[in-house]
Protein backbone atom coordinates (compact mmCIF):
# COMPACT_ATOMS: atom_id res chain seq x y z
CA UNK A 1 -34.89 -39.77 24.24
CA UNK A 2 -31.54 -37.81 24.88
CA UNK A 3 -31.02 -35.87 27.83
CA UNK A 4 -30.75 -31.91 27.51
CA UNK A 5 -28.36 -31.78 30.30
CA UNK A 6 -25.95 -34.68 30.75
CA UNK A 7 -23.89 -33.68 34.11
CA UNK A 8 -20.85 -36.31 34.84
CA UNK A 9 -18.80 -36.30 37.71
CA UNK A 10 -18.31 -32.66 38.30
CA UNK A 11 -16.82 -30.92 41.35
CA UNK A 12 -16.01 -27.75 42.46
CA UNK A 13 -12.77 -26.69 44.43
CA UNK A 14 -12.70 -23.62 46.01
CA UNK A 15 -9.20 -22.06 48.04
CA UNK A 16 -9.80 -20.72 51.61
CA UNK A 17 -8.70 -17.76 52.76
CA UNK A 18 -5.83 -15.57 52.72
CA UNK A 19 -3.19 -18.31 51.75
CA UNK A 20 0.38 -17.91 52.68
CA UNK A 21 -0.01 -14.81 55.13
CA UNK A 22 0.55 -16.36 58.04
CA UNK A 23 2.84 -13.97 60.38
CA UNK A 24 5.06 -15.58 63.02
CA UNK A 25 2.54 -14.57 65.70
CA UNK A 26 0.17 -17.26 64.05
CA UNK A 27 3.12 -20.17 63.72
CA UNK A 28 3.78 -19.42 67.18
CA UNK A 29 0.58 -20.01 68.62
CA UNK A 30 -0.47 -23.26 66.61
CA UNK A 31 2.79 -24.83 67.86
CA UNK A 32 1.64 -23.78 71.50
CA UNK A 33 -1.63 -25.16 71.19
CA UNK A 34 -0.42 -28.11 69.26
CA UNK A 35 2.08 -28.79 72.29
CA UNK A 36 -0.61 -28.38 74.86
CA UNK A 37 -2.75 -30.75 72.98
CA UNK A 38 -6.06 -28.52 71.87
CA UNK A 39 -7.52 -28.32 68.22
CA UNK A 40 -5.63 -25.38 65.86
CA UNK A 41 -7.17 -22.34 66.71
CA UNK A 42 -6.96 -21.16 62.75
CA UNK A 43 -8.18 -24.27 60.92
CA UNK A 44 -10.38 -23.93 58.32
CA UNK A 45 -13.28 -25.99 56.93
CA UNK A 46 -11.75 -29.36 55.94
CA UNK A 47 -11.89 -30.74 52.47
CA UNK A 48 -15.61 -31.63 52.34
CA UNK A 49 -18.41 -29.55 52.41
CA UNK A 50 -19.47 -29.27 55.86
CA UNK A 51 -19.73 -25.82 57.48
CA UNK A 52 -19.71 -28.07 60.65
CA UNK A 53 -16.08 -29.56 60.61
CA UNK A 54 -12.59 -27.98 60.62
CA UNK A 55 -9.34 -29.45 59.04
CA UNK A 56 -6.12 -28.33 58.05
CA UNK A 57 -6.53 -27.75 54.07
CA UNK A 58 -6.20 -24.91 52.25
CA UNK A 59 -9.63 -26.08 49.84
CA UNK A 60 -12.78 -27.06 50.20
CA UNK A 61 -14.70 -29.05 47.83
CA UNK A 62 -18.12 -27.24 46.76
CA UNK A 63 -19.17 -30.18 44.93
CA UNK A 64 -17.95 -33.61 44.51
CA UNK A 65 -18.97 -36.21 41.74
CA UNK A 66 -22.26 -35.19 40.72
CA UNK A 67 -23.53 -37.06 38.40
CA UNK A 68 -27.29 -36.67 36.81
CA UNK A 69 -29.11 -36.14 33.99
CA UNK A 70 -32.40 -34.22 33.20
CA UNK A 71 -34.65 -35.04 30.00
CA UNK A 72 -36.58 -32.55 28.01
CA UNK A 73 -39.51 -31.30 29.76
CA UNK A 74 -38.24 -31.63 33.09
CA UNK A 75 -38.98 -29.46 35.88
CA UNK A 76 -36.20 -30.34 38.36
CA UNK A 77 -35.89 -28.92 41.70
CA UNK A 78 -32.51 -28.93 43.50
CA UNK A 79 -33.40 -28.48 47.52
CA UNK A 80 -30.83 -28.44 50.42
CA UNK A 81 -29.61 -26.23 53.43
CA UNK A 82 -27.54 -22.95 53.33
CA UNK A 83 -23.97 -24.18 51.68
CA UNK A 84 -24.63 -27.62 50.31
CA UNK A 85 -23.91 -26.20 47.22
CA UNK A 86 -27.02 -25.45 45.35
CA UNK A 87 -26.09 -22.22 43.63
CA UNK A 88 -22.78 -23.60 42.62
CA UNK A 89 -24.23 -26.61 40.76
CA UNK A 90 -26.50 -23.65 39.18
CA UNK A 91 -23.62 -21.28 38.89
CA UNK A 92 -21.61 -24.20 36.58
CA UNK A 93 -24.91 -25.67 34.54
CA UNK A 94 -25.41 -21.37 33.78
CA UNK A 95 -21.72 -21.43 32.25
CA UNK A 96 -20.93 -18.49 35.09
CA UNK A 97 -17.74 -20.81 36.67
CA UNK A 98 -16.47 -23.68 35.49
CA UNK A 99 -15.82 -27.54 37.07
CA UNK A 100 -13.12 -28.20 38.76
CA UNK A 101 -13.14 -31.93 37.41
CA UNK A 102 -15.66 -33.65 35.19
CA UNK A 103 -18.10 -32.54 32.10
CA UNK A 104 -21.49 -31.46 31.66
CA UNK A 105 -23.56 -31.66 27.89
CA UNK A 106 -25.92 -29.58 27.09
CA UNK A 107 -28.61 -29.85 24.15
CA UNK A 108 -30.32 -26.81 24.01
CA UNK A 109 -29.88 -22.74 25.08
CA UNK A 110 -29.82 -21.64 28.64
CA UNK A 111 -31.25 -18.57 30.17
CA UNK A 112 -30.73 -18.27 33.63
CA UNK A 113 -31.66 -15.37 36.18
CA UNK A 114 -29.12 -16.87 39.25
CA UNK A 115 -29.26 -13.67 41.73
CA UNK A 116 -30.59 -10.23 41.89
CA UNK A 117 -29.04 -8.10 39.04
CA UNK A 118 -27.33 -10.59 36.94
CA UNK A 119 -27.03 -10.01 33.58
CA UNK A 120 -28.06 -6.55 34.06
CA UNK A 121 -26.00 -3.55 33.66
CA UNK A 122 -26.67 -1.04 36.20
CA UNK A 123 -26.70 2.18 33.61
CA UNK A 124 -28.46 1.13 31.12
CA UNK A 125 -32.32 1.54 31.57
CA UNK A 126 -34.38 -1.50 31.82
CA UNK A 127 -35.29 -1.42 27.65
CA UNK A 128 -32.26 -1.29 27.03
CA UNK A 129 -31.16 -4.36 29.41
CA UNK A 130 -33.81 -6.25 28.09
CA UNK A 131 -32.12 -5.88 24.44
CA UNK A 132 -28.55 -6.67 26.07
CA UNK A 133 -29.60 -10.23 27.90
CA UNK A 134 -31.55 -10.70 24.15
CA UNK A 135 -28.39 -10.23 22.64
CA UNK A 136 -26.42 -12.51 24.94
CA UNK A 137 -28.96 -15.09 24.41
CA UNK A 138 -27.90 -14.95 20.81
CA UNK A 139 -31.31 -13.15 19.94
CA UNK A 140 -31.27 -10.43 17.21
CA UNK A 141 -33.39 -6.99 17.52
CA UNK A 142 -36.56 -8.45 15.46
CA UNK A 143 -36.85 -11.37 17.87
CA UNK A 144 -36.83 -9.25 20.94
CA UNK A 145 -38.77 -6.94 19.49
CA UNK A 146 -41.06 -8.97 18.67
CA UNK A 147 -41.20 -10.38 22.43
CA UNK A 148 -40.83 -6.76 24.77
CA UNK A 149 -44.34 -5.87 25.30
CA UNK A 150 -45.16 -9.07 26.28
CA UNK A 151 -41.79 -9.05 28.81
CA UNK A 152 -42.64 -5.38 30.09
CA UNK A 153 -46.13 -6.51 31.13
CA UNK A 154 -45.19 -9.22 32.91
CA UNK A 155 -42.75 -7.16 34.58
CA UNK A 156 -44.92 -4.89 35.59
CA UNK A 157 -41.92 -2.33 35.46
CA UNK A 158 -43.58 -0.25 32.30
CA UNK A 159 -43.48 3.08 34.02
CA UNK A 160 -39.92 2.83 35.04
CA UNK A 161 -38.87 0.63 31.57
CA UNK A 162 -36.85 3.54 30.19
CA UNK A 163 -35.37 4.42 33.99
CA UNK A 164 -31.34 3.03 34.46
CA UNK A 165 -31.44 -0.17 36.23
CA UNK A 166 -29.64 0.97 39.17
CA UNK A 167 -32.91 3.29 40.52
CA UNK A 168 -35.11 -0.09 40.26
CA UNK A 169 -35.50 -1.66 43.96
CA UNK A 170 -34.40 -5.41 44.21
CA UNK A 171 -38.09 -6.63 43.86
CA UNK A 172 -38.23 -4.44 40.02
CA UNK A 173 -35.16 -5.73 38.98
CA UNK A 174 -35.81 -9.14 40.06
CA UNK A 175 -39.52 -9.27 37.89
CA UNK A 176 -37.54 -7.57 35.06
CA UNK A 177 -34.95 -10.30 35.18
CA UNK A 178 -36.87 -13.10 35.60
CA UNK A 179 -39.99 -11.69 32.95
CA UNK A 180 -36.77 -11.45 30.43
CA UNK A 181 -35.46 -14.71 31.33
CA UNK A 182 -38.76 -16.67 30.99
CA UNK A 183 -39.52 -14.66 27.82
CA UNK A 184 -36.79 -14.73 25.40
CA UNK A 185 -37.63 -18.73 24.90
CA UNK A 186 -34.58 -20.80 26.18
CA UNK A 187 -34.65 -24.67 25.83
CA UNK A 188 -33.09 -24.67 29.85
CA UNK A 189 -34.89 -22.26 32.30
CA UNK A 190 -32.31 -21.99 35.46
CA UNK A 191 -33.80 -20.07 37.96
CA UNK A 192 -32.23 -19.67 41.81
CA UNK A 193 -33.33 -18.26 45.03
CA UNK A 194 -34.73 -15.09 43.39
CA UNK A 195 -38.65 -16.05 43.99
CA UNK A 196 -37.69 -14.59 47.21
CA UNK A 197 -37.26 -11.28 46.50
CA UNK A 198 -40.50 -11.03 44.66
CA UNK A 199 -43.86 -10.52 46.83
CA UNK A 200 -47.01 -12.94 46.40
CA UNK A 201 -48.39 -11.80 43.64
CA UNK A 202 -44.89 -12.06 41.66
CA UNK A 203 -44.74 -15.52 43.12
CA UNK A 204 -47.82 -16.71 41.76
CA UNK A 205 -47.24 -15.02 38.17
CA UNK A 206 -43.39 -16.70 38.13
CA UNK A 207 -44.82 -20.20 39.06
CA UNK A 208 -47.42 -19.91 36.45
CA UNK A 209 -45.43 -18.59 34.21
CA UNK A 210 -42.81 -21.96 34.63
CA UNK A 211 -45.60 -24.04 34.34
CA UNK A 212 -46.40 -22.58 30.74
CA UNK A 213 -43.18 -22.87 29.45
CA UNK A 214 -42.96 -26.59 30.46
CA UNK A 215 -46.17 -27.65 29.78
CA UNK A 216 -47.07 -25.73 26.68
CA UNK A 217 -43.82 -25.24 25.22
CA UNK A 218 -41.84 -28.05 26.52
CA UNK A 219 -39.15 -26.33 27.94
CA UNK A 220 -36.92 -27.38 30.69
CA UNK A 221 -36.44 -25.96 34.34
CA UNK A 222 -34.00 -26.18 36.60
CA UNK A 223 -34.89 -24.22 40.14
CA UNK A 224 -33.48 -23.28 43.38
CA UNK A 225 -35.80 -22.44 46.28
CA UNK A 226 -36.05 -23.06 50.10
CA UNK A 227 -39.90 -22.16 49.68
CA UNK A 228 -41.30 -25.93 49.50
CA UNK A 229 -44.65 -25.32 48.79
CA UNK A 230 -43.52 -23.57 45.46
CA UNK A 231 -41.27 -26.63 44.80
CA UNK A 232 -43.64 -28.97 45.53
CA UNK A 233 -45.95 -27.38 43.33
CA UNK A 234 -43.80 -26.63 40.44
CA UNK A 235 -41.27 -29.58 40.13
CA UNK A 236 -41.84 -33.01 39.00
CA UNK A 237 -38.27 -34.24 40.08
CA UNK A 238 -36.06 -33.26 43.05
CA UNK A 239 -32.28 -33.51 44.11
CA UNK A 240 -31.03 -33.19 47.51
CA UNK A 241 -28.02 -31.80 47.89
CA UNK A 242 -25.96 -32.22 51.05
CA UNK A 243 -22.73 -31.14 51.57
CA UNK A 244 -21.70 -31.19 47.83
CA UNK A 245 -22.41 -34.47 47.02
CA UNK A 246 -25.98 -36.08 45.91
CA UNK A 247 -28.24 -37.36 49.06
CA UNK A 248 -31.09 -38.51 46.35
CA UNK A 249 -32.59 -37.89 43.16
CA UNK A 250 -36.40 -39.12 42.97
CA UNK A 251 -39.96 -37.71 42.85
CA UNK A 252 -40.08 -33.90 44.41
CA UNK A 253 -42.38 -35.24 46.88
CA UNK A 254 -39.87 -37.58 48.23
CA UNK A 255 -36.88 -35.22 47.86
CA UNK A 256 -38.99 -32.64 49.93
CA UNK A 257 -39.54 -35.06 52.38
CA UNK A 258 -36.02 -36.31 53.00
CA UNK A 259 -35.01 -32.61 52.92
CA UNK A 260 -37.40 -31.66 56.09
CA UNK A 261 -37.14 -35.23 57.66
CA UNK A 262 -33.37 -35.34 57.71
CA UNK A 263 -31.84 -36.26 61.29
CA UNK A 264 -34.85 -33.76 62.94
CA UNK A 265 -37.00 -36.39 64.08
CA UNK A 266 -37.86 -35.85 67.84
CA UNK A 267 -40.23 -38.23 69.08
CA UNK A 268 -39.15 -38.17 72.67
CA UNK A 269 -37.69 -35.49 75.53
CA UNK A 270 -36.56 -36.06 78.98
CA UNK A 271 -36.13 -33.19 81.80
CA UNK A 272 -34.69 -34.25 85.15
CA UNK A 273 -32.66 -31.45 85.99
CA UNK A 274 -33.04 -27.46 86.55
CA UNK A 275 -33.48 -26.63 82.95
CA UNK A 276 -37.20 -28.35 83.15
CA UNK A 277 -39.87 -25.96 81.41
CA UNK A 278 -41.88 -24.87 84.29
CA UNK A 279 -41.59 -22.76 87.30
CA UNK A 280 -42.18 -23.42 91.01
CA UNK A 281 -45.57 -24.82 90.67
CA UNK A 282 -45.06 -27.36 87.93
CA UNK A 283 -42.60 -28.62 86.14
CA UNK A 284 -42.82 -30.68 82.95
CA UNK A 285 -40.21 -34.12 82.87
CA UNK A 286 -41.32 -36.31 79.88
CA UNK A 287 -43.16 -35.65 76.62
CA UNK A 288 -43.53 -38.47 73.80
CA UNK A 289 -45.38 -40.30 71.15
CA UNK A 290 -47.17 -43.45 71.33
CA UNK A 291 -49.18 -45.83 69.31
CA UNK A 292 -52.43 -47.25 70.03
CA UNK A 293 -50.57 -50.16 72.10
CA UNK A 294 -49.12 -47.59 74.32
CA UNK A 295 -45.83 -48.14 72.93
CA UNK A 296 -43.36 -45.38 71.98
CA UNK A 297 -42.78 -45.03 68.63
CA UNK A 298 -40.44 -43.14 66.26
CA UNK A 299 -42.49 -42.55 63.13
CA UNK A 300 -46.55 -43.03 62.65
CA UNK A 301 -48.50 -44.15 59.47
CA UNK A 302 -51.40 -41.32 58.33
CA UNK A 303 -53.91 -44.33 59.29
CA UNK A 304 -52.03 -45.03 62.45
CA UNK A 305 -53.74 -43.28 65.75
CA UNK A 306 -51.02 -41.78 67.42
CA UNK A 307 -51.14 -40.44 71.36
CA UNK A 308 -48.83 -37.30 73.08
CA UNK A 309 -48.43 -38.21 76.26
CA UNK A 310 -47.00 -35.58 78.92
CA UNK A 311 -45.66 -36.28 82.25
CA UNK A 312 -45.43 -33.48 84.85
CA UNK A 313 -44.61 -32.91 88.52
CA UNK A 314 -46.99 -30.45 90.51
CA UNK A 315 -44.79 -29.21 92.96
CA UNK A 316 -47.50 -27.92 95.10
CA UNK A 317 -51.31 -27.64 95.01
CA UNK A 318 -53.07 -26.70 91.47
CA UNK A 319 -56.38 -25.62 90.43
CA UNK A 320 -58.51 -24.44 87.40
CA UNK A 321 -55.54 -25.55 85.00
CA UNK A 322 -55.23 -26.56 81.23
CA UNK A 323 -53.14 -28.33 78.89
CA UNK A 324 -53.28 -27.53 75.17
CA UNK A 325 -50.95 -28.63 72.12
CA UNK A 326 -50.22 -27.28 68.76
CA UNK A 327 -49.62 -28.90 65.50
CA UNK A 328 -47.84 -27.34 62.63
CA UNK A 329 -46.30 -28.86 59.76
CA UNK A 330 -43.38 -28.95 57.62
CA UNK A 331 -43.91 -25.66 56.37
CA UNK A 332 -44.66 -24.28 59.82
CA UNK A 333 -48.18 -23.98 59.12
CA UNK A 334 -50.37 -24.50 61.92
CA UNK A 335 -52.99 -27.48 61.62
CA UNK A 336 -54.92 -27.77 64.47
CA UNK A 337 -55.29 -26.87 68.56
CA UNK A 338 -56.32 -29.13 70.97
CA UNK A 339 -57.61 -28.45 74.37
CA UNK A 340 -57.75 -31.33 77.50
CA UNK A 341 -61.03 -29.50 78.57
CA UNK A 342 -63.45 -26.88 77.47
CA UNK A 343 -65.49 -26.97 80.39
CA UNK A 344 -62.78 -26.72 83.15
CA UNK A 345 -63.73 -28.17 86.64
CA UNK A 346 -62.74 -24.81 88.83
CA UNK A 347 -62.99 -26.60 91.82
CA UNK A 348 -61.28 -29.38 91.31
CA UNK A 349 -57.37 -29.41 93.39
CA UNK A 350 -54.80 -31.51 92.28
CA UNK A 351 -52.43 -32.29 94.99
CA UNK A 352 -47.93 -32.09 94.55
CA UNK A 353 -46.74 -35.07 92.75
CA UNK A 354 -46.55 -36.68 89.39
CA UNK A 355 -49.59 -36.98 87.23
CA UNK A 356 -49.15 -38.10 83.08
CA UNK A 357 -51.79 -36.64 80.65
CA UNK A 358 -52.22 -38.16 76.95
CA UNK A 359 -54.00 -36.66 73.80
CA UNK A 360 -54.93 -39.11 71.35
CA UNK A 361 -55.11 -37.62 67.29
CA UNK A 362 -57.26 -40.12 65.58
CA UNK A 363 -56.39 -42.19 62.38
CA UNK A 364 -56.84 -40.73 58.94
CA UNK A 365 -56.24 -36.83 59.92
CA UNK A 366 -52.94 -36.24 59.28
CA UNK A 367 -51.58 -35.74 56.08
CA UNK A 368 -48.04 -37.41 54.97
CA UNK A 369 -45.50 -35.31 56.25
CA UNK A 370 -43.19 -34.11 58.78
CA UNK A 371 -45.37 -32.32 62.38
CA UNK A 372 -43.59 -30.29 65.05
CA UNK A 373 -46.03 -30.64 68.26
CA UNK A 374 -45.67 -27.80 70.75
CA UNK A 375 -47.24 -28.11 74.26
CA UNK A 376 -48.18 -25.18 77.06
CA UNK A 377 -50.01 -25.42 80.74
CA UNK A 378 -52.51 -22.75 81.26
CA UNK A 379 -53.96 -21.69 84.54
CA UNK A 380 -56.63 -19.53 84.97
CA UNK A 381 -58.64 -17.22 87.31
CA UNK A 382 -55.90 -15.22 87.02
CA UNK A 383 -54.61 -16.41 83.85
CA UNK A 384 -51.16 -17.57 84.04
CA UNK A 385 -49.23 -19.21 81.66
CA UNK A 386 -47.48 -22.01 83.63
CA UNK A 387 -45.50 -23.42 80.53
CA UNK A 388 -45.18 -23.41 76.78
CA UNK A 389 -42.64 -25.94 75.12
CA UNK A 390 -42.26 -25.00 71.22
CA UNK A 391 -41.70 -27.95 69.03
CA UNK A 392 -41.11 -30.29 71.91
CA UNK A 393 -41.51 -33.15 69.83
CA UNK A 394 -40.92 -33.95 66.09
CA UNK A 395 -42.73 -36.84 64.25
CA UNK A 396 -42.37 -38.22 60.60
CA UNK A 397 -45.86 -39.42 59.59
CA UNK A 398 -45.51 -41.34 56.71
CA UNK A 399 -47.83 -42.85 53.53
CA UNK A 400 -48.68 -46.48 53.99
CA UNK A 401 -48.76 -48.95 51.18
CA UNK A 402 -52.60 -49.28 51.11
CA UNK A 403 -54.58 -46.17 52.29
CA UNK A 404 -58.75 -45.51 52.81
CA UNK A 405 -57.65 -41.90 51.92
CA UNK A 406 -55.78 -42.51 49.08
CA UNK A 407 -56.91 -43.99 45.07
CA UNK A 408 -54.38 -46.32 43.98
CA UNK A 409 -54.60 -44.90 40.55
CA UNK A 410 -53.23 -41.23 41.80
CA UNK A 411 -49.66 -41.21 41.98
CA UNK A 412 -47.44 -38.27 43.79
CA UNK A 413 -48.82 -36.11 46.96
CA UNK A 414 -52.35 -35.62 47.53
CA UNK A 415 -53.05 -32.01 47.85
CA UNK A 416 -54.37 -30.60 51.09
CA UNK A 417 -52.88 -30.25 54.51
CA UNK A 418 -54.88 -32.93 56.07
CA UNK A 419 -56.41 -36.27 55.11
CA UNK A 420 -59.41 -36.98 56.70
CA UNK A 421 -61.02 -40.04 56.13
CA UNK A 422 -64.94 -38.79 55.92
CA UNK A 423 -68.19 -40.51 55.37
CA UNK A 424 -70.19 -40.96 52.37
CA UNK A 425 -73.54 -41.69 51.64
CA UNK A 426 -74.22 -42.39 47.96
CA UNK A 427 -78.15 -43.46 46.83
CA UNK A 428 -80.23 -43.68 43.54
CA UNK A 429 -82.54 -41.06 43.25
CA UNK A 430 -85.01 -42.57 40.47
């Protein structure tokens, strides 16, 4: 089958700043600190796309050599942090800017709704627009006619359909946009951060509404969206982008998961100093993650029991206190508390020194994905909050080859935000 988008070796150049205005104030002071030996106080971002580093060019390379391809029928989602050039690759596939080097194919028409307002002009009313982004499309009259009820009830703007553009709030024109972008039936559906703007309801109608056009009209979507539950629902294919270039291009459950997992694993914290979380009564020094032979470990399996462990210094006598963690997960949505004990022994004293506790989470709970554990110290009768570390520790809890949760048969992620492993009983009634 031929691809509808064949994208070789394409990269974007951009020039920095105000080039050539140096005065002789500047000169003057990057020979001073040049002599003196520190870093140029007016470099700019070097030549590569990282926000991170400095260097003495005048460009910066958006992209560099991206090379892919994306069949008919693809939902592709392109995932990737503020400025690793997502809505440039999008801005170049829409025809908006052009490559700096390399060539892209395309097999098919594009519609794409890139930010809020594109495509619209702000006097017309929203009819009116609707004809315009028809026309640009290469649609005529009867073809959009034939299509605008259908786009102004999705929109949900028919009241203010005949109102100019520029009275609409960013949510109206964004529904508008995207209802005439999904609508006016384009072979490529590009579609960037604008599921933002829209509230929940919006987002459920726009996801549906992609899924239609793939599924029962075999169209082809490209989208651009830090919400990863939406991506991992919609897409069926994912590319991280990292500083301009490529990081992968596989599965969108994989792409998600190097996206989250990338360099923000945590499986171990020290505190010996002042900055301890604490205050004169306690003070917590250690926190990290252990398997089932009490050895540390730096990633778990989802039928792996795993153990926080916690080691603290009572710095003087303690009663009628608790320890409780947190667990969230990739998307920062909170899975489960845990408690050391319910029943708490009030009159038990625990005297200054060091003391380690350990919470064990049992095999098979844990879905595959990325947890953030967060750990606090409680003490009660008065209640007093001794401690509460937020995302102390980071853990990548992966899928393992062979699984009791898991059918062989069922490929991609298993829905659901745990996996518990849970007993059946299965009998012949007559």
């Amino acid at each position: 089958m031929k691809p509808i988008i064949k994208v070789e070796n394409i990269s974007k150049q951009y020039r920095l700043g105000n080039i050539g205005l140096n005065t002789i104030r500047d000169d003057f002071q990057r020979w001073l600190y040049r002599i003196q030996g520190k870093e140029d106080p007016l470099l700019k971002i070097g030549e590569v796309n990282n926000r991170k580093l400095k260097g003495s060019s005048e460009y910066v390379w958006a992209l560099k050599d991206i090379t892919f391809e994306v069949m008919p029928g693809d939902i592709l989602g392109i995932i990737g942090e503020n400025g690793a050039g997502k809505s440039t690759l999008l801005k170049i596939l829409s025809k908006v800017t052009g490559p700096t080097t390399g060539r892209i194919d395309f097999n098919g028409r594009i519609s794409s709704l890139l930010e809020v307002g594109t495509g619209f002009h702000p006097d017309l009313t929203g009819r009116e627009n609707i004809f315009l982004n028809g026309a640009i499309l290469g649609l005529n009259k009867r073809e959009i006619r034939s299509r605008l009820d259908e786009i102004i009830d999705f929109s949900g703007c028919e009241r203010y359909i005949d109102t100019p553009v520029k009275r609409y709030s960013s949510g109206m024109i964004v529904r508008l946009g995207f209802a005439v972008a999904a609508h006016l039936e384009p072979e490529i559906l590009i579609v960037d951060e604008v599921l933002a703007v829209g509230d929940a309801e919006f987002q459920k109608k726009a996801v549906g509404k992609m899924q239609d056009v793939n599924v029962k009209e075999g169209r082809t979507v490209l989208v651009v969206s830090h919400n990863m539950t939406i991506m991992n629902e919609l897409c069926n294919r994912g590319i991280l982008l990292e500083n301009g270039i490529i990081k992968c291009d596989t599965t969108i459950n994989n792409a998600i998961f190097n996206h989250i997992t990338s360099n923000n694993a945590v499986t171990e914290k020290k505190w010996l100093n002042g900055n301890a979380p604490g205050n004169d009564k306690i003070k917590l020094r250690k926190a990290y993650i252990i398997n089932k032979e009490n050895k540390p470990i730096n990633h778990a399996y989802i039928n792996e029991e795993i153990g926080f462990c916690a080691e603290y210094e009572l710095l003087s006598e303690l009663s009628f206190f608790t320890h409780g963690i947190n667990v969230f997960n990739s998307m920062d949505i909170h899975l489960f508390s845990s408690h050391d004990n319910v029943e708490i022994e009030k009159d038990k004293k625990f005297k200054p020194g060091y003391y380690k506790t350990t919470v064990w989470i049992p095999a098979n709970l844990l879905q595959s994905d990325y947890i953030k554990i967060s750990f606090a110290c409680m003490k009660y009768n008065p209640f007093e909050q001794l401690f509460h570390e937020i995302n102390v520790l980071r853990l990548n809890v992966l899928e393992p080859e062979v699984s009791l949760t898991r059918n062989e048969s069922y490929k991609g992620k298993l829905p659901g935000l745990i996996r518990p492993c849970l007993k059946w009983e299965e009998r012949q009634l007559i």
